[in-house]
Protein backbone atom coordinates (compact mmCIF):
# COMPACT_ATOMS: atom_id res chain seq x y z
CA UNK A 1 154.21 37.38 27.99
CA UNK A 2 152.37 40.29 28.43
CA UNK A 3 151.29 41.47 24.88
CA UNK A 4 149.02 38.28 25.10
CA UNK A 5 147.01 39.77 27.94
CA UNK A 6 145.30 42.51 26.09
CA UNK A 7 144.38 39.50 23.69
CA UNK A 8 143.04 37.40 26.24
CA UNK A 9 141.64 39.99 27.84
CA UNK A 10 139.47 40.74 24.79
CA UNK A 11 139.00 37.00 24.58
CA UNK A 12 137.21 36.74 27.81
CA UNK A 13 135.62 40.07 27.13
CA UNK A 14 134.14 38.64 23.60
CA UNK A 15 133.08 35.10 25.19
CA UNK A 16 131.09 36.87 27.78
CA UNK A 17 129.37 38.98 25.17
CA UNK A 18 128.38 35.53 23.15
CA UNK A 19 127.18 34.23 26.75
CA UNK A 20 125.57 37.26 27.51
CA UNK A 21 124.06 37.43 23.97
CA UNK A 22 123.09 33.76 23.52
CA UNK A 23 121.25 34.23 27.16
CA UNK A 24 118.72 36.85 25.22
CA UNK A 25 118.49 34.70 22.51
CA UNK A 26 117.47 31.97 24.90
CA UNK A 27 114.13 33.65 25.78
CA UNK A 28 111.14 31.84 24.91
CA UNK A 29 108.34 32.61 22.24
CA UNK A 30 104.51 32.35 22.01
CA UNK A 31 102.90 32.74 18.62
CA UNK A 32 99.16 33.91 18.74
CA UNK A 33 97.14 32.45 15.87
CA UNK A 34 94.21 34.14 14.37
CA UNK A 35 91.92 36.28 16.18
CA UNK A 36 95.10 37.81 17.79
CA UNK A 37 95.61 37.59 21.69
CA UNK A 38 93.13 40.61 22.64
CA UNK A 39 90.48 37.84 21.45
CA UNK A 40 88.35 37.67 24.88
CA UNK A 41 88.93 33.43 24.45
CA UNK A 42 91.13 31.27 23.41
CA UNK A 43 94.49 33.50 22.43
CA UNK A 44 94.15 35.42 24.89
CA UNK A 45 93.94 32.20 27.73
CA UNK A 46 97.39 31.65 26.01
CA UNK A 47 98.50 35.40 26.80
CA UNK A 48 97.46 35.37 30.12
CA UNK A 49 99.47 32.14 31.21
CA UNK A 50 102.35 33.87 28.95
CA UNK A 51 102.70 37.12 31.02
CA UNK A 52 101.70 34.78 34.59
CA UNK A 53 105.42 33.25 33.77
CA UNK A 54 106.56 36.82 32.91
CA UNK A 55 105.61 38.54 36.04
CA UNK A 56 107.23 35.08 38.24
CA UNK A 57 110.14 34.42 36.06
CA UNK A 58 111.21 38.35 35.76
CA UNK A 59 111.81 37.06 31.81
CA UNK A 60 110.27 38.49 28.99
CA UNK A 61 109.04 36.26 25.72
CA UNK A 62 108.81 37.21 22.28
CA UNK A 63 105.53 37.19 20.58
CA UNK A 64 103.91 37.51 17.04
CA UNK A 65 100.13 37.34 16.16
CA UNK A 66 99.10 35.82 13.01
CA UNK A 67 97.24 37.68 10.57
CA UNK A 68 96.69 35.61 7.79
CA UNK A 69 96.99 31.93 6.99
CA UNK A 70 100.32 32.38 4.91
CA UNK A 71 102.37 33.78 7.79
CA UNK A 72 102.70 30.40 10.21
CA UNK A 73 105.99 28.74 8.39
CA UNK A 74 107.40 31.73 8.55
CA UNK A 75 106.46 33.31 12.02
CA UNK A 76 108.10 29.95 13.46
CA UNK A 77 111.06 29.95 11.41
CA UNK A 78 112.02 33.48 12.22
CA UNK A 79 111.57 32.10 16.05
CA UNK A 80 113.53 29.34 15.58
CA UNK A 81 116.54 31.49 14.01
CA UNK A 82 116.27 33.80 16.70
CA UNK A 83 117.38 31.36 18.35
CA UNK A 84 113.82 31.55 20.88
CA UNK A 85 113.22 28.37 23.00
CA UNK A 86 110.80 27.05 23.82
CA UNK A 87 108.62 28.32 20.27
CA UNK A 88 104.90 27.98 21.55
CA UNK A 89 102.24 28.18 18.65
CA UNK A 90 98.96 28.23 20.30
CA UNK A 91 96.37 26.67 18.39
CA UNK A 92 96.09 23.58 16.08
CA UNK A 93 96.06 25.47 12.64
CA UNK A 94 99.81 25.99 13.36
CA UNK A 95 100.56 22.34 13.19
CA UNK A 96 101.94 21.50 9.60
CA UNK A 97 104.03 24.62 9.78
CA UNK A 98 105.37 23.41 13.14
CA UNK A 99 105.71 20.17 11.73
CA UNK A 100 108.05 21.43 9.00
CA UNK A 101 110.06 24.08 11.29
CA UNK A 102 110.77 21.42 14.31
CA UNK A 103 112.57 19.03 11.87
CA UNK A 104 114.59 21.93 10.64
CA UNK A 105 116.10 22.91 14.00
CA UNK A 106 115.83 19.99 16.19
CA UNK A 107 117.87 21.55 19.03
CA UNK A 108 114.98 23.77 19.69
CA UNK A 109 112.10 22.82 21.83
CA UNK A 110 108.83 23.53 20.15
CA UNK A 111 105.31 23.49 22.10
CA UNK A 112 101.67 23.63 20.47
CA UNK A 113 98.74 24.13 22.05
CA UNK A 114 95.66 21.94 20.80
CA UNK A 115 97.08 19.70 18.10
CA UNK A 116 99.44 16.64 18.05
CA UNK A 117 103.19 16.76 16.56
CA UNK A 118 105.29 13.85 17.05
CA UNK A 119 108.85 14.47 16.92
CA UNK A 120 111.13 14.34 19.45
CA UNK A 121 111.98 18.29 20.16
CA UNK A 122 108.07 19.27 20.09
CA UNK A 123 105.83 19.07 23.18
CA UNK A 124 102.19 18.87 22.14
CA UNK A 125 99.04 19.77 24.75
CA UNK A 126 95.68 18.29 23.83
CA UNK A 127 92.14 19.45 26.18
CA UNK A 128 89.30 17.19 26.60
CA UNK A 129 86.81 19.43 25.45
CA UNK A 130 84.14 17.15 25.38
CA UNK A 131 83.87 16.45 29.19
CA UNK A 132 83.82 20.42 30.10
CA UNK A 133 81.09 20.65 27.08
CA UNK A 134 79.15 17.26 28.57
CA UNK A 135 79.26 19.28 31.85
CA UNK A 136 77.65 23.12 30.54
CA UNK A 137 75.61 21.13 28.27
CA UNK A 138 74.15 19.08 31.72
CA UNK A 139 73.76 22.95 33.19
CA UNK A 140 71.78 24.53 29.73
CA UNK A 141 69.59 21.39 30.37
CA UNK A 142 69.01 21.59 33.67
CA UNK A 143 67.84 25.46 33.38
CA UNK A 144 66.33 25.37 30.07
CA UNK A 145 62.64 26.18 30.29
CA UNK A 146 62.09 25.77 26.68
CA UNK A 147 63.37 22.50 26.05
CA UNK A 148 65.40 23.53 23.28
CA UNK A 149 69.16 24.65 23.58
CA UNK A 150 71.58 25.74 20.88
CA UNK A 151 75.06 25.43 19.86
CA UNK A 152 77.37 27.92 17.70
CA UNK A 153 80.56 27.04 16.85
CA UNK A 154 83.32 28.61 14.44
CA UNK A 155 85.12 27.35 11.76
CA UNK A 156 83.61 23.77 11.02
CA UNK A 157 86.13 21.40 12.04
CA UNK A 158 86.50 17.67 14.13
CA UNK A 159 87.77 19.67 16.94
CA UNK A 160 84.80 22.23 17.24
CA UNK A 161 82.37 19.02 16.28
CA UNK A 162 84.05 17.42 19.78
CA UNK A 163 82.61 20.75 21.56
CA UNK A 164 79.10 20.20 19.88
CA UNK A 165 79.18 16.40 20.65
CA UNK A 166 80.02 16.91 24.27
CA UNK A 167 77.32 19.67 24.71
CA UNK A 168 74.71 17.40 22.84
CA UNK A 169 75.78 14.73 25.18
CA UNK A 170 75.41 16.42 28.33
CA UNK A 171 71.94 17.81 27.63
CA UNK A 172 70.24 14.64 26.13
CA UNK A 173 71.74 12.50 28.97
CA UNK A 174 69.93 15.31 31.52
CA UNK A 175 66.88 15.72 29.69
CA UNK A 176 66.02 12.83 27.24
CA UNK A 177 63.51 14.81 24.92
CA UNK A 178 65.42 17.71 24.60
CA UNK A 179 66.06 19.68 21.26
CA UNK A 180 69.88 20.62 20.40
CA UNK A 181 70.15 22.94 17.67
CA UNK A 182 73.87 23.20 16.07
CA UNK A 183 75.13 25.78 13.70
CA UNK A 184 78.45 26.79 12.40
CA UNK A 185 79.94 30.49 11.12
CA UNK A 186 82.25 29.16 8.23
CA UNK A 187 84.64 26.67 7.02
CA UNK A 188 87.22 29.07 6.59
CA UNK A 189 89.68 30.41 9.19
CA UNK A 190 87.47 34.00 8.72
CA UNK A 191 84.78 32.13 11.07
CA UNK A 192 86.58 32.76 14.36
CA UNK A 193 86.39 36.18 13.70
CA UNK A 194 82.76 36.99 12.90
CA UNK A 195 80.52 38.02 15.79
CA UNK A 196 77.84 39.35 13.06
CA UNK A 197 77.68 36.24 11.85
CA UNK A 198 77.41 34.57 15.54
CA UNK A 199 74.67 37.45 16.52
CA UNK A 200 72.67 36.41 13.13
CA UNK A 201 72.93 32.34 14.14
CA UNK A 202 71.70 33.09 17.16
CA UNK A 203 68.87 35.23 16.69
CA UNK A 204 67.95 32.23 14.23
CA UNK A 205 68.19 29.60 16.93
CA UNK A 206 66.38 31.67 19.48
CA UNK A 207 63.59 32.24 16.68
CA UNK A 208 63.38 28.43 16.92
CA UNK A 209 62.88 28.30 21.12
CA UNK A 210 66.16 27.92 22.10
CA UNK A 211 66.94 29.73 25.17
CA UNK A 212 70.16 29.20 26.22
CA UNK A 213 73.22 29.09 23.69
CA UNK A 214 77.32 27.83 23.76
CA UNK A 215 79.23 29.52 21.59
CA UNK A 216 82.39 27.45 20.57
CA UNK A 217 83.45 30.43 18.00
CA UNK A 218 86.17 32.42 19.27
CA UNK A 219 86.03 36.24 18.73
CA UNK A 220 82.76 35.46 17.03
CA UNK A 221 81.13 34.48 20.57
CA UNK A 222 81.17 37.93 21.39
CA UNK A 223 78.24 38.41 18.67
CA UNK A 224 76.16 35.48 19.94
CA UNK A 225 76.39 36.44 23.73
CA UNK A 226 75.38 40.25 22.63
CA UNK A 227 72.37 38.33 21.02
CA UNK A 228 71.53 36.41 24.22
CA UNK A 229 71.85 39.35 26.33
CA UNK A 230 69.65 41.99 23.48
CA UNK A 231 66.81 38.26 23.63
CA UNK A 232 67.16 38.23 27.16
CA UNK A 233 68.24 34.30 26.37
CA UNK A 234 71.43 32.75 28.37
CA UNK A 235 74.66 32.25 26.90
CA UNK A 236 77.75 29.91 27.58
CA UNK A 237 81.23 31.30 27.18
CA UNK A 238 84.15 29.23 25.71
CA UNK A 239 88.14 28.81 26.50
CA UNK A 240 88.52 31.63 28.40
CA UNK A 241 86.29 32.62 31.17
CA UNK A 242 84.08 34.67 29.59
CA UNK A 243 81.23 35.39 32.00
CA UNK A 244 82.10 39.17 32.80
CA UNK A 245 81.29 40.33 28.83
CA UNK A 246 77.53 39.70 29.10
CA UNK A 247 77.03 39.68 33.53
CA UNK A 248 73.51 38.56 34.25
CA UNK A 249 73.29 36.73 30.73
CA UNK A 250 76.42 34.67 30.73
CA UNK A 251 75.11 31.02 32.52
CA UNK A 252 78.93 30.28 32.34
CA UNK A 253 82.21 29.59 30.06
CA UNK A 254 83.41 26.01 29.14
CA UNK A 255 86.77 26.96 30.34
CA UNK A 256 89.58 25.55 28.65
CA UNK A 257 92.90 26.19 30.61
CA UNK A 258 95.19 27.28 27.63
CA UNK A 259 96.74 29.74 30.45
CA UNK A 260 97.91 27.08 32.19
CA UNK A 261 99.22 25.15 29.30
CA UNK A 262 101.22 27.69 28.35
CA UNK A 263 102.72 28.79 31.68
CA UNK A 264 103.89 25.13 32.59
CA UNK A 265 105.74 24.79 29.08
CA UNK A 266 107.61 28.11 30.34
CA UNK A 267 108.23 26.63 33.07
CA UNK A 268 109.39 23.25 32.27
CA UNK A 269 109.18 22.19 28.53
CA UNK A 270 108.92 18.55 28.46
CA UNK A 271 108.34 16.61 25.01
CA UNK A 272 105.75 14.20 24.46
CA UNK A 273 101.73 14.56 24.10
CA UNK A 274 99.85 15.88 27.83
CA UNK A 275 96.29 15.59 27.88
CA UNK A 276 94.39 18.09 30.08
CA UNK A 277 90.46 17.06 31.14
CA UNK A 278 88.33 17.47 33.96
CA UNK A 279 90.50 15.54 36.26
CA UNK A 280 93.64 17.24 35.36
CA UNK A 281 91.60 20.52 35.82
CA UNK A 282 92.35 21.56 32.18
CA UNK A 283 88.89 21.74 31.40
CA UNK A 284 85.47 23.14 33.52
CA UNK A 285 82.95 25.40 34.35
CA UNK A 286 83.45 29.19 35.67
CA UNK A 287 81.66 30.28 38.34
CA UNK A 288 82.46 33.88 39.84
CA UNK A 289 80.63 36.98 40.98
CA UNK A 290 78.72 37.68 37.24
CA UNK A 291 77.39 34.06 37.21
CA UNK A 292 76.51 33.95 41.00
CA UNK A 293 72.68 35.10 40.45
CA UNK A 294 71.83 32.50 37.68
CA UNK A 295 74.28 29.40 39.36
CA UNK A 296 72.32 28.60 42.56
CA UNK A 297 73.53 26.15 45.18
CA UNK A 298 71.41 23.56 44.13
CA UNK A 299 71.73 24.09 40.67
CA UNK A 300 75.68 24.08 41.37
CA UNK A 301 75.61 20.97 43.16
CA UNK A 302 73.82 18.91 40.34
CA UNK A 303 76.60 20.54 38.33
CA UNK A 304 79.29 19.14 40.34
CA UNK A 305 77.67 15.91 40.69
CA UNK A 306 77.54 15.67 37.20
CA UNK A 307 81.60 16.57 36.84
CA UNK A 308 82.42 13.85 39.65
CA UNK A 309 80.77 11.42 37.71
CA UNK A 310 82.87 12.13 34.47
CA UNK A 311 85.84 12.58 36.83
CA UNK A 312 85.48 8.96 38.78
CA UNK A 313 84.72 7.06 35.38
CA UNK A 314 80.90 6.60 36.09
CA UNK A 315 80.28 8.71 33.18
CA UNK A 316 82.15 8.20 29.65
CA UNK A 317 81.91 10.82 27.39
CA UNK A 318 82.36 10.21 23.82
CA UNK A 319 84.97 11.92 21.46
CA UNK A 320 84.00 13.20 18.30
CA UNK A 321 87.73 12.91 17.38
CA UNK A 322 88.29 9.36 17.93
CA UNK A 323 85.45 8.46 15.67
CA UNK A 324 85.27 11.13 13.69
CA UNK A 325 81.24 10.74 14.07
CA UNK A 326 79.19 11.92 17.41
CA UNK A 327 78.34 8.27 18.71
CA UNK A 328 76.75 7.99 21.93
């Protein structure tokens, strides 16, 4: 009897190294699409919710940044055979690669932030960036002096065309006869990541009379709010809250709460499609000590009049997306 104990003491030894070991394995991952998470926007709203769950959990994540278009498939995969779970790919460019991982391991949950993948082990969280884009679009119209008002965004997509919609929505519906001028950086994913380019588009729309400007650009804001602030012109920040690059100059950031997208998969994955507006809180408008000079009280309260309105149905905003046209 007893030369089987050093066997099933190695037994119990060995199975509590494979628990111990599948327990690592078991930690989650976030995947950081281009512009990296250090991008002042919307990475790095995903970051911040990441290490929020960090700090509470006591858990650490892994985490790759994509560098170039090729790399998605095969960030995921190498995820998914680390056995990481959930696999969060923030941003909708990752969606075809996701597509094609989930099937291949569907005991994994997957997550993506901004696009829609329907399959049973994926949980997908869409932002109605139109109504937080109606809303700062209401605000550049209300403080506009010029009557003009301008619009940057990044790569040329539907999604960035819902921001410019929104915005375009917002001020015509406050001021009937005002002038929206749009521009975008690229059509390739190079255009997130091009504040030159942002500066230059701009300076052009300034040139024009614009004097206020939302930047829907990613890392490429960072050139269009240096603009605003070297015109002395106002600028609106995107994703993240953005006010404290440009204090003084910033009006305020569209905020888009990819933070708290990202912590509440950590938390609790659950599949299925969650849509995050204004009433969910997944969208709105920053206000904090580097906005407080230019946001008044009563400028702040037509604001908020404005979001209850969109919030309590009075006001329907229309989504690029679902028409694939700006109709309103």
């Amino acid at each position: 009897m007893t030369s089987h104990l050093p066997h099933a003491r190695t037994l119990a030894a060995l199975t509590l190294l494979a628990t111990s070991a599948l327990a690592q394995a078991q930690q989650p991952a976030v995947i950081f699409d281009m512009g990296g998470k250090f991008d002042k926007s919307f990475n790095q709203a995903g970051y911040e919710g990441a290490e929020r769950w960090k700090k509470e959990a006591g858990k650490d994540y892994l985490q790759f940044e994509i560098s170039n278009d090729t790399q998605r498939v095969q960030a995921i995969r190498r995820m998914a055979e680390k056995g990481a779970s959930p696999v969060i790919s923030i941003g909708f460019a990752q969606a075809s690669a996701l597509q094609q991982i989930a099937k291949d391991y569907p005991k994994i949950q997957f997550a993506i932030i901004d696009a829609q993948v329907n399959l049973p082990n994926v949980q997908s969280v869409l932002f109605k960036e139109h109504e937080g884009s109606y809303v700062v679009g209401a605000m550049a119209a209300m403080v506009s002096k010029t009557g003009k008002v301008g619009f940057v965004g990044g790569m040329d997509i539907p999604l960035i065309r819902k921001f410019q919609c929104g915005y375009e929505q917002g001020a015509k519906k406050t001021n009937p006869k005002i002038e929206v001028f749009s521009n975008m950086t690229g059509t390739t994913s190079t255009a997130w990541n091009d504040p030159t380019r942002g500066g230059e588009l701009a300076k052009a729309q300034f040139a024009k009379g614009s004097d206020v400007v939302f930047a829907a650009a990613g890392g490429t804001g960072v050139g269009v709010y240096q603009a605003a602030k070297d015109a002395g012109k106002l600028a609106i920040g995107v994703d993240s809250n953005q006010n404290h690059l440009q204090p003084g100059t910033m009006l305020t950031s569209m905020v888009k709460r990819v933070d708290v997208a990202v912590y509440n998969v950590l938390k609790g994955w659950k599949p299925g499609v969650q849509v995050l507006g204004l009433k969910e809180g997944g969208v709105d408008y920053a206000a904090d000590e580097h906005n407080a000079k230019l946001l008044t009280p009563a400028l702040k309260a037509k604001v908020d009049a404005v979001k209850a309105d969109i919030i309590a149905g009075k006001v329907k905003v229309a989504d690029y997306m679902a028409d694939n046209a700006c109709k309103f």
